[in-house]
N, C-alpha and C. Protein backbone atom coordinates (compact mmCIF):
# COMPACT_ATOMS: atom_id res chain seq x y z
N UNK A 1 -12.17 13.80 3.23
CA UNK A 1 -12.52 12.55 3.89
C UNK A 1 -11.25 11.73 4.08
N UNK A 2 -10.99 11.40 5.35
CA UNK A 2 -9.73 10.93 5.49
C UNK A 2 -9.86 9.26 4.74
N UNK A 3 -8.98 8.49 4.53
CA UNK A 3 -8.60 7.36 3.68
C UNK A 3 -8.19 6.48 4.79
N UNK A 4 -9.11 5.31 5.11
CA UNK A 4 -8.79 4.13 5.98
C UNK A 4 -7.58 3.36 5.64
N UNK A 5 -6.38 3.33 6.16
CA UNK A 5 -5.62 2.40 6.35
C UNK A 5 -5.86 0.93 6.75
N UNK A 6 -5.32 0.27 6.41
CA UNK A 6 -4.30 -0.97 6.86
C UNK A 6 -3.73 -1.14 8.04
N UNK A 7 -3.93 -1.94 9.45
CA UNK A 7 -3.05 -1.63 10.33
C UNK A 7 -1.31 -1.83 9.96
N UNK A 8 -1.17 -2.53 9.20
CA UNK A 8 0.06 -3.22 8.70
C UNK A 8 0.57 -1.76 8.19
N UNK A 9 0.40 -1.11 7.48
CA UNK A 9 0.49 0.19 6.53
C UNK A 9 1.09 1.38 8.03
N UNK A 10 0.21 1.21 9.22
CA UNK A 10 0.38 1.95 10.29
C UNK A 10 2.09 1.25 11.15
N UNK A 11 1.35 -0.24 11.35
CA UNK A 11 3.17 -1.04 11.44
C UNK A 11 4.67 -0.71 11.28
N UNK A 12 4.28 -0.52 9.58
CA UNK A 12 5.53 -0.03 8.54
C UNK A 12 5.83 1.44 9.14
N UNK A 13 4.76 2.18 9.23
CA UNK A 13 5.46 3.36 9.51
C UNK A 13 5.91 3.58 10.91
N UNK A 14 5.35 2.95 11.61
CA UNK A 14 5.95 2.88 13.42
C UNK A 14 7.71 2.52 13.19
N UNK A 15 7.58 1.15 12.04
CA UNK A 15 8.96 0.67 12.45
C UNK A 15 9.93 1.37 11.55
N UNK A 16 9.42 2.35 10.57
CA UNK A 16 10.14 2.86 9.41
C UNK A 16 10.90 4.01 10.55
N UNK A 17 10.46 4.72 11.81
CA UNK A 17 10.52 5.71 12.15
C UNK A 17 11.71 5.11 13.91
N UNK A 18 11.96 3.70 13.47
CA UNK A 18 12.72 2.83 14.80
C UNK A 18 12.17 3.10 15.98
N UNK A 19 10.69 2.65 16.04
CA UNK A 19 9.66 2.92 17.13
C UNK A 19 9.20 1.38 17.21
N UNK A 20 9.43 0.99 18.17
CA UNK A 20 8.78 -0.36 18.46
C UNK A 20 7.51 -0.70 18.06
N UNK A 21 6.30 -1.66 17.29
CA UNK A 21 5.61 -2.06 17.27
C UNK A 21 4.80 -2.69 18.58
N UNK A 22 3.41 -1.60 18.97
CA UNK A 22 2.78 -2.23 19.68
C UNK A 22 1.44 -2.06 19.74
N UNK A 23 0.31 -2.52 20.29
CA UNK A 23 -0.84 -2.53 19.92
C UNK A 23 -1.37 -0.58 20.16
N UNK A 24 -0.95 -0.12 21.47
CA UNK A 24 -1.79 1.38 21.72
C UNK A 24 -1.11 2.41 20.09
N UNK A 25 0.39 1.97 20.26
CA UNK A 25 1.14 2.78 19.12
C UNK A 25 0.47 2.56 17.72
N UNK A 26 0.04 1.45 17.69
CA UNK A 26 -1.07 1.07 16.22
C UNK A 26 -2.09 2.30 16.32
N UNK A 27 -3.04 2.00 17.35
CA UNK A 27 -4.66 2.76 17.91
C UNK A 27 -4.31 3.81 17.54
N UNK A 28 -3.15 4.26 18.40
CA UNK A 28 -3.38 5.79 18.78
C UNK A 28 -3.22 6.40 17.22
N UNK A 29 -2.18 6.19 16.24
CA UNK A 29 -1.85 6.16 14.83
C UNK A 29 -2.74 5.82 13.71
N UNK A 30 -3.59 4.96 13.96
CA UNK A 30 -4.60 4.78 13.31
C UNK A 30 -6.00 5.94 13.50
N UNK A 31 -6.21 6.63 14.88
CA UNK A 31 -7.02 7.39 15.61
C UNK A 31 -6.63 8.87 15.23
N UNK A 32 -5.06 8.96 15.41
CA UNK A 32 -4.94 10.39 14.22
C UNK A 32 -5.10 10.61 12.81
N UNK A 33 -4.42 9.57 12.28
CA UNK A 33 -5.08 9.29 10.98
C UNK A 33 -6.38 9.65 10.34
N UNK A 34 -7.19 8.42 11.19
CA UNK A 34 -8.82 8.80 11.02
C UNK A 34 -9.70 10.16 11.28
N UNK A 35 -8.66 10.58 12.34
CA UNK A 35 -9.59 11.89 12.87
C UNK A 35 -8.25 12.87 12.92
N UNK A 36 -8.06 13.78 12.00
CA UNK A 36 -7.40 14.71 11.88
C UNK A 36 -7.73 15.85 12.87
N UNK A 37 -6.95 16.58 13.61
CA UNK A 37 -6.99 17.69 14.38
C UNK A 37 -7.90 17.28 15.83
N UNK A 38 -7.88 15.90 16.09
CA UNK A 38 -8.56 15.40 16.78
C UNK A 38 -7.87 15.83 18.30
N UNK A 39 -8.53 16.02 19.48
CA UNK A 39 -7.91 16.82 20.87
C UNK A 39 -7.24 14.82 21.56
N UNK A 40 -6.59 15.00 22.67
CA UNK A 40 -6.22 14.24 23.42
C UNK A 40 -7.57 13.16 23.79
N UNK A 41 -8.20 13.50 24.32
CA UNK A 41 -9.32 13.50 24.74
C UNK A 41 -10.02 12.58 24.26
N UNK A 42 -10.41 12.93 22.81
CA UNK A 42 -10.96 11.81 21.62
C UNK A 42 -10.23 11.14 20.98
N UNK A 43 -8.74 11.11 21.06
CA UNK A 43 -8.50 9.88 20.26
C UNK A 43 -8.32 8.69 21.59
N UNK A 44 -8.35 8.86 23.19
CA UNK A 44 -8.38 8.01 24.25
C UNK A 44 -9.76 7.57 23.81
N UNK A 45 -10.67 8.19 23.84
CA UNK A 45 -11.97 7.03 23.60
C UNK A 45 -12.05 6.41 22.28
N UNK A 46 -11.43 6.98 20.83
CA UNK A 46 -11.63 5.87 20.31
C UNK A 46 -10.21 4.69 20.33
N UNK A 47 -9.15 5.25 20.84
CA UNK A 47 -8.03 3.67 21.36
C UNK A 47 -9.10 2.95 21.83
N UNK A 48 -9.94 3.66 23.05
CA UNK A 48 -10.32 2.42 24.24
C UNK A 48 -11.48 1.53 23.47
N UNK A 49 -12.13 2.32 22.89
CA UNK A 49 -13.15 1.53 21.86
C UNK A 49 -12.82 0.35 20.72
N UNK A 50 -11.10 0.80 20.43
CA UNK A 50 -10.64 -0.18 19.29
C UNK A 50 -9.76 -1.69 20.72
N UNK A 51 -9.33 -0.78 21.06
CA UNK A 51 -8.58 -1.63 22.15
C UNK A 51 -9.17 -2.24 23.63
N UNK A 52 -10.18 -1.72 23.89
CA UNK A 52 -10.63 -1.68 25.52
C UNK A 52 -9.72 -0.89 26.57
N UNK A 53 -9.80 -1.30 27.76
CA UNK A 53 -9.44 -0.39 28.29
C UNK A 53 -7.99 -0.02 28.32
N UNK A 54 -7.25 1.27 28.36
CA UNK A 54 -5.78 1.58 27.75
C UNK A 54 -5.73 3.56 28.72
N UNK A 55 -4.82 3.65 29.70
CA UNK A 55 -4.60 4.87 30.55
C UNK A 55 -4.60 5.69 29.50
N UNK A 56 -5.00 7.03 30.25
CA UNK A 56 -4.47 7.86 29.94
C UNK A 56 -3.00 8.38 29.62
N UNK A 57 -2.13 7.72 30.86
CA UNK A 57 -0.61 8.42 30.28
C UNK A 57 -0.16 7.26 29.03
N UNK A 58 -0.68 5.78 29.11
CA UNK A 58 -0.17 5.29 28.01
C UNK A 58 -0.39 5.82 26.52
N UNK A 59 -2.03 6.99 26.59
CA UNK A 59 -2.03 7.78 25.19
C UNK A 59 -1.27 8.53 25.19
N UNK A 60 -0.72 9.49 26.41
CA UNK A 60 -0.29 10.26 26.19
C UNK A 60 1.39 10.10 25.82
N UNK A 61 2.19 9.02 26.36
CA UNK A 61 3.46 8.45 25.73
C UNK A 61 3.76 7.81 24.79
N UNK A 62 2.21 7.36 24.32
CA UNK A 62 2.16 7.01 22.73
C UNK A 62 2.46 8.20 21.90
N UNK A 63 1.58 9.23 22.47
CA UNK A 63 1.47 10.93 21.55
C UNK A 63 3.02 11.24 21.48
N UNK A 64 3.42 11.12 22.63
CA UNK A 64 4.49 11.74 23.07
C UNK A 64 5.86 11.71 21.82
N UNK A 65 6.05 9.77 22.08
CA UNK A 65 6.78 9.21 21.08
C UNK A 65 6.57 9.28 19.47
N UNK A 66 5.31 9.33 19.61
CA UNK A 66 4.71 9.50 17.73
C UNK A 66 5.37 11.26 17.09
N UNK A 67 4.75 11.89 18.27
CA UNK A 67 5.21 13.05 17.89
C UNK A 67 7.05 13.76 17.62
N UNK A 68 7.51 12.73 18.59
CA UNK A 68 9.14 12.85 18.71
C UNK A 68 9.78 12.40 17.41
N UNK A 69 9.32 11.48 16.95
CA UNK A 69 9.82 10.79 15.50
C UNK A 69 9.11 11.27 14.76
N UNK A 70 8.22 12.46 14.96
CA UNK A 70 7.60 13.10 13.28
C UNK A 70 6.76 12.12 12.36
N UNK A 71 6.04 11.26 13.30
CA UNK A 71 5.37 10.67 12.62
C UNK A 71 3.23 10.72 13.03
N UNK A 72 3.43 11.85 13.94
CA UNK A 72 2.33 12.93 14.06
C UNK A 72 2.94 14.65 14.34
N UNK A 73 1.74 15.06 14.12
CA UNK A 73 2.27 16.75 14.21
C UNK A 73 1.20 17.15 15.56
N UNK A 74 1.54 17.91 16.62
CA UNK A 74 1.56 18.48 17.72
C UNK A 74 0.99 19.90 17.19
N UNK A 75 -0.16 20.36 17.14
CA UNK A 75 -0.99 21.70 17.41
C UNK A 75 -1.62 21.93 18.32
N UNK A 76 -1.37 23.76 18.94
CA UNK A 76 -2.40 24.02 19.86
C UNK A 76 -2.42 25.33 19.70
N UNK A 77 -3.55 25.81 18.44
CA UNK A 77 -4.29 26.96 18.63
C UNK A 77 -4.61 27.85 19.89
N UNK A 78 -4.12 28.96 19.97
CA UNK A 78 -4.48 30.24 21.28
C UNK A 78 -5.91 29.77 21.70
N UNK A 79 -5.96 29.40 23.35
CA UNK A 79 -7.23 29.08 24.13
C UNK A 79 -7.61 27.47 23.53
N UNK A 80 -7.00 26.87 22.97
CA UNK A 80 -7.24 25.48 22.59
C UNK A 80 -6.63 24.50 23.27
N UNK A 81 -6.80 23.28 23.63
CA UNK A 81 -6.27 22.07 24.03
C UNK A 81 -5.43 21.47 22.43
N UNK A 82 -4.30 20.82 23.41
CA UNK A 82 -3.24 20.25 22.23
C UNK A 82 -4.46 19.54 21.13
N UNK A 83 -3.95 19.55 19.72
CA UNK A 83 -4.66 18.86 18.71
C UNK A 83 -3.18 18.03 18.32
N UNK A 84 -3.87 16.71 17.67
CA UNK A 84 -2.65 15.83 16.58
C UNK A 84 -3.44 15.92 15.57
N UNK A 85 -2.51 15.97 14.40
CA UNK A 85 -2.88 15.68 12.59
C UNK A 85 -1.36 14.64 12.25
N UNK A 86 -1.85 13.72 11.07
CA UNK A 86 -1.15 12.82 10.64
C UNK A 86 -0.23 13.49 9.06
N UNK A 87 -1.40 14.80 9.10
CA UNK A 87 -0.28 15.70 7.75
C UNK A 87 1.19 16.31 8.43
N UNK A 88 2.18 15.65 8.44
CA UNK A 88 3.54 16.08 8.62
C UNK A 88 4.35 16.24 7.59
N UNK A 89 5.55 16.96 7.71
CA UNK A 89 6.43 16.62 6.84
C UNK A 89 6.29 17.87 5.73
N UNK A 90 5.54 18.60 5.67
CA UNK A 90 5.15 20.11 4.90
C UNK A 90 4.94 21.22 5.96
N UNK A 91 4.83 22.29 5.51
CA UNK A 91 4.77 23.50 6.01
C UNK A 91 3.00 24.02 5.97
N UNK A 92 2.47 23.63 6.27
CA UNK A 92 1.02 23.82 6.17
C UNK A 92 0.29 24.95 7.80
N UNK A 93 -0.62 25.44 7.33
CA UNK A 93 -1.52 26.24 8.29
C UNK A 93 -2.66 25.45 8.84
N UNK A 94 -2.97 26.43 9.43
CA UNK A 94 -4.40 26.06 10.14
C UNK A 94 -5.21 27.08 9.99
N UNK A 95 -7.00 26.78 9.87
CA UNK A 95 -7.99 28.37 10.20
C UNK A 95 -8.96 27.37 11.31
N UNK A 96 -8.95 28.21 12.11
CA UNK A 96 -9.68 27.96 13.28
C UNK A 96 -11.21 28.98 13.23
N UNK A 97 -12.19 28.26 13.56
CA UNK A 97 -13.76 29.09 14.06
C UNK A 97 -13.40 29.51 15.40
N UNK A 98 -13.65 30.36 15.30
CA UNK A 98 -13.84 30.90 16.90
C UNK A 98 -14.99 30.85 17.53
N UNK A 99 -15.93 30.51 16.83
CA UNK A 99 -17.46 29.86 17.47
C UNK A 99 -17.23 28.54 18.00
N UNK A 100 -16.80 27.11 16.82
CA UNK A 100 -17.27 26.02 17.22
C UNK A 100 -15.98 25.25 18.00
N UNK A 101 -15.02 25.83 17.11
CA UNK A 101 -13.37 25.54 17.14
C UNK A 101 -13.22 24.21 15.85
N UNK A 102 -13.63 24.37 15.23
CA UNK A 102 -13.23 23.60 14.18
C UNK A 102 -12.10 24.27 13.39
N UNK A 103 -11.11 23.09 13.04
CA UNK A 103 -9.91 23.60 12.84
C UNK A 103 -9.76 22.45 11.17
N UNK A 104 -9.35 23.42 10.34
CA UNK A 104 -9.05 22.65 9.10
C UNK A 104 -7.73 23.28 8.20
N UNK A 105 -7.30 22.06 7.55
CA UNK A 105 -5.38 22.33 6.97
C UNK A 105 -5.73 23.44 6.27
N UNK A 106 -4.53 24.41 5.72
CA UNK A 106 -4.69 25.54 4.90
C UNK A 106 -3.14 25.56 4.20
N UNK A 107 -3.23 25.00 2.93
CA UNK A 107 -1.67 25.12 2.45
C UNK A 107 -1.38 26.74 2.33
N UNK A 108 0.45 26.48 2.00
CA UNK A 108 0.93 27.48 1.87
C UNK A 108 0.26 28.50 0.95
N UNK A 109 -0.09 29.92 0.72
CA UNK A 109 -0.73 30.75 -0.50
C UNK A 109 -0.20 30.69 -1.69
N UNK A 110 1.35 30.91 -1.76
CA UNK A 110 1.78 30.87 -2.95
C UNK A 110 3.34 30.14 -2.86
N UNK A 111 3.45 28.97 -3.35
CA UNK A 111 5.17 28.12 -3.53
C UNK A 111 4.87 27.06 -2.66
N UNK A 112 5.94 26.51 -2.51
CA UNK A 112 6.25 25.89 -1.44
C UNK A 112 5.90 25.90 -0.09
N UNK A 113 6.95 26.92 0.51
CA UNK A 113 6.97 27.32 2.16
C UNK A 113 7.33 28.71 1.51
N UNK A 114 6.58 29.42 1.27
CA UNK A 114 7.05 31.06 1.05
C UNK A 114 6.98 31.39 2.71
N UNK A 115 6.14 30.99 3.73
CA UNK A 115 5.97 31.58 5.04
C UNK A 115 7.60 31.91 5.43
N UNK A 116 8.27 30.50 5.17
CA UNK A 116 9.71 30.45 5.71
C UNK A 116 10.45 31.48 5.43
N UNK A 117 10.17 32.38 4.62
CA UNK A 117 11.25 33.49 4.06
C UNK A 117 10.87 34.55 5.09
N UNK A 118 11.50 34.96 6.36
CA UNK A 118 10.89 35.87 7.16
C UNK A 118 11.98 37.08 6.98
N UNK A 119 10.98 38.39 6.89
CA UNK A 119 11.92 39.45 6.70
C UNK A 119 12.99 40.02 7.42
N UNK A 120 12.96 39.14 8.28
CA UNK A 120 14.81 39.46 9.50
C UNK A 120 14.50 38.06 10.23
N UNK A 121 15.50 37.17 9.54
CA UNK A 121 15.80 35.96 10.14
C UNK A 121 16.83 36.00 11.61
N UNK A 122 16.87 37.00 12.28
CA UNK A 122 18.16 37.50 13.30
C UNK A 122 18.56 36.31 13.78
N UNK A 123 19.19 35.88 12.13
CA UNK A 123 20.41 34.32 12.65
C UNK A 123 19.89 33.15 12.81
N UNK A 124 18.30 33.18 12.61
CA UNK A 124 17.97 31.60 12.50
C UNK A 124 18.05 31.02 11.57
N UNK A 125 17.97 29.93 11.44
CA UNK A 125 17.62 28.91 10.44
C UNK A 125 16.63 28.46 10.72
N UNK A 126 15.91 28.76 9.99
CA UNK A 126 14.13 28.72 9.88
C UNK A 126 14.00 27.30 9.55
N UNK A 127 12.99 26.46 9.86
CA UNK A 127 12.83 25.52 9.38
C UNK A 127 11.10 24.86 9.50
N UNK A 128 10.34 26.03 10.03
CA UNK A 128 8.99 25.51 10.15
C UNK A 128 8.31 27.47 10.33
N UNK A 129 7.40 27.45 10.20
CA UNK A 129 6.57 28.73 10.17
C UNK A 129 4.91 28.28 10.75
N UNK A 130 4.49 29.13 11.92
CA UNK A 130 3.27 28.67 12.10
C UNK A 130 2.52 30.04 11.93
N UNK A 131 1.69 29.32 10.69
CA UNK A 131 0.30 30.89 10.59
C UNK A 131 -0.95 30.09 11.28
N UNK A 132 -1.38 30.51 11.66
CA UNK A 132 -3.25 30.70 12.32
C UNK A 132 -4.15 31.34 11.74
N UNK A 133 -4.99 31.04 10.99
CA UNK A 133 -5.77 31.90 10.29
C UNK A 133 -7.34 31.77 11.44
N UNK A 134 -8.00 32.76 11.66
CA UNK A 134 -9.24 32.05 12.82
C UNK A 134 -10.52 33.42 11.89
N UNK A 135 -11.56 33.17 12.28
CA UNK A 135 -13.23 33.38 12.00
C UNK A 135 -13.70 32.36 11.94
N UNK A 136 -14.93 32.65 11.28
CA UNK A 136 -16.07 31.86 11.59
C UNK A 136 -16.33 30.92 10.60
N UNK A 137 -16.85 29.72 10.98
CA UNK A 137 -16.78 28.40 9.61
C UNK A 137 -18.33 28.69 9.06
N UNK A 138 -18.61 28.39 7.50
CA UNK A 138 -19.66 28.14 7.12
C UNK A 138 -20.49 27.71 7.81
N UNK A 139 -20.60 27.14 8.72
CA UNK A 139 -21.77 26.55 9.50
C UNK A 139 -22.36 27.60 10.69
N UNK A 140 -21.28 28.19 11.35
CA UNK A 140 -21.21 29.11 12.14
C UNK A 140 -21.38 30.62 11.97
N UNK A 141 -21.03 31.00 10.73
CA UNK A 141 -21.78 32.40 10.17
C UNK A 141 -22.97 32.07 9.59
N UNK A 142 -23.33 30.98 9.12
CA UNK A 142 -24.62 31.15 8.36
C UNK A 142 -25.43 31.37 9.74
N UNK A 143 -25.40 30.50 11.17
CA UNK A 143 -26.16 30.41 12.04
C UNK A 143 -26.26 32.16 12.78
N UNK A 144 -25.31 32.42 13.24
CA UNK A 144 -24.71 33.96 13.51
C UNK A 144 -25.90 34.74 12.99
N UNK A 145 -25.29 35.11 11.16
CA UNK A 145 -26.14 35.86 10.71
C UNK A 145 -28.07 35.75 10.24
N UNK A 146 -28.52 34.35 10.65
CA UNK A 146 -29.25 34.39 10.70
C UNK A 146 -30.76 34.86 11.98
């Protein structure tokens, strides 16, 4: 269950990240927050609901900028529309349903970032690893197999 913020709490971190303070950059930050793995889509209706009416490209240069300063994370699961989550800053997964598309965090299995240790780095410097884990969610196999 995500944990309601403070807009002030949302503020601090806009300006901690030398991002101007402004009302959509609040919404949109407060809207990932609240709704983790949430699509483009739904966090514009709930801005417009907290804010009234607010464009589309202004969510989307809010996303844009939030995401540039690492102060949202940018996912898009194979056959999915972009998702934002407010968990940044770790090495974390995703498991996706392939029925409903519900998508929920999946830490690393064992350490830290063990993903990062890849068995022929050919000269990178690794610094992020994306796993996908996908089947079917409890809700969606129970229905399936019934």
């Amino acid at each position: 269950m995500p944990t309601e913020r403070d807009n002030t709490d949302y503020e601090r971190m806009i300006r901690g990240a030398a991002l101007r303070v402004t009302r959509p950059r609040v919404a949109v930050l407060s809207a990932v927050h609240d709704h983790p793995h949430a699509d483009t889509d739904s966090i514009i209706g709930r801005v417009r609901a907290d804010l009234g009416e607010v464009s589309h490209q202004a969510v989307y240069d809010v996303l844009r900028a939030l995401t540039g300063a690492g102060l949202v994370r940018r996912i898009q699961p194979t056959g999915s529309v972009a998702r934002y989550e407010s968990r940044v800053g770790d090495n974390h997964h995703h498991i996706v349903c392939r029925s409903c598309g519900t998508i929920a965090d999946v830490d690393c299995a064992v350490g830290a970032t063990p993903c990062l240790t890849a068995s022929d780095d050919h000269g990178f410097a690794i610094d992020e690893a994306e796993v996908v884990y996908w089947g079917l969610c409890s809700e969606c196999s129970t229905t399936i197999s019934s």
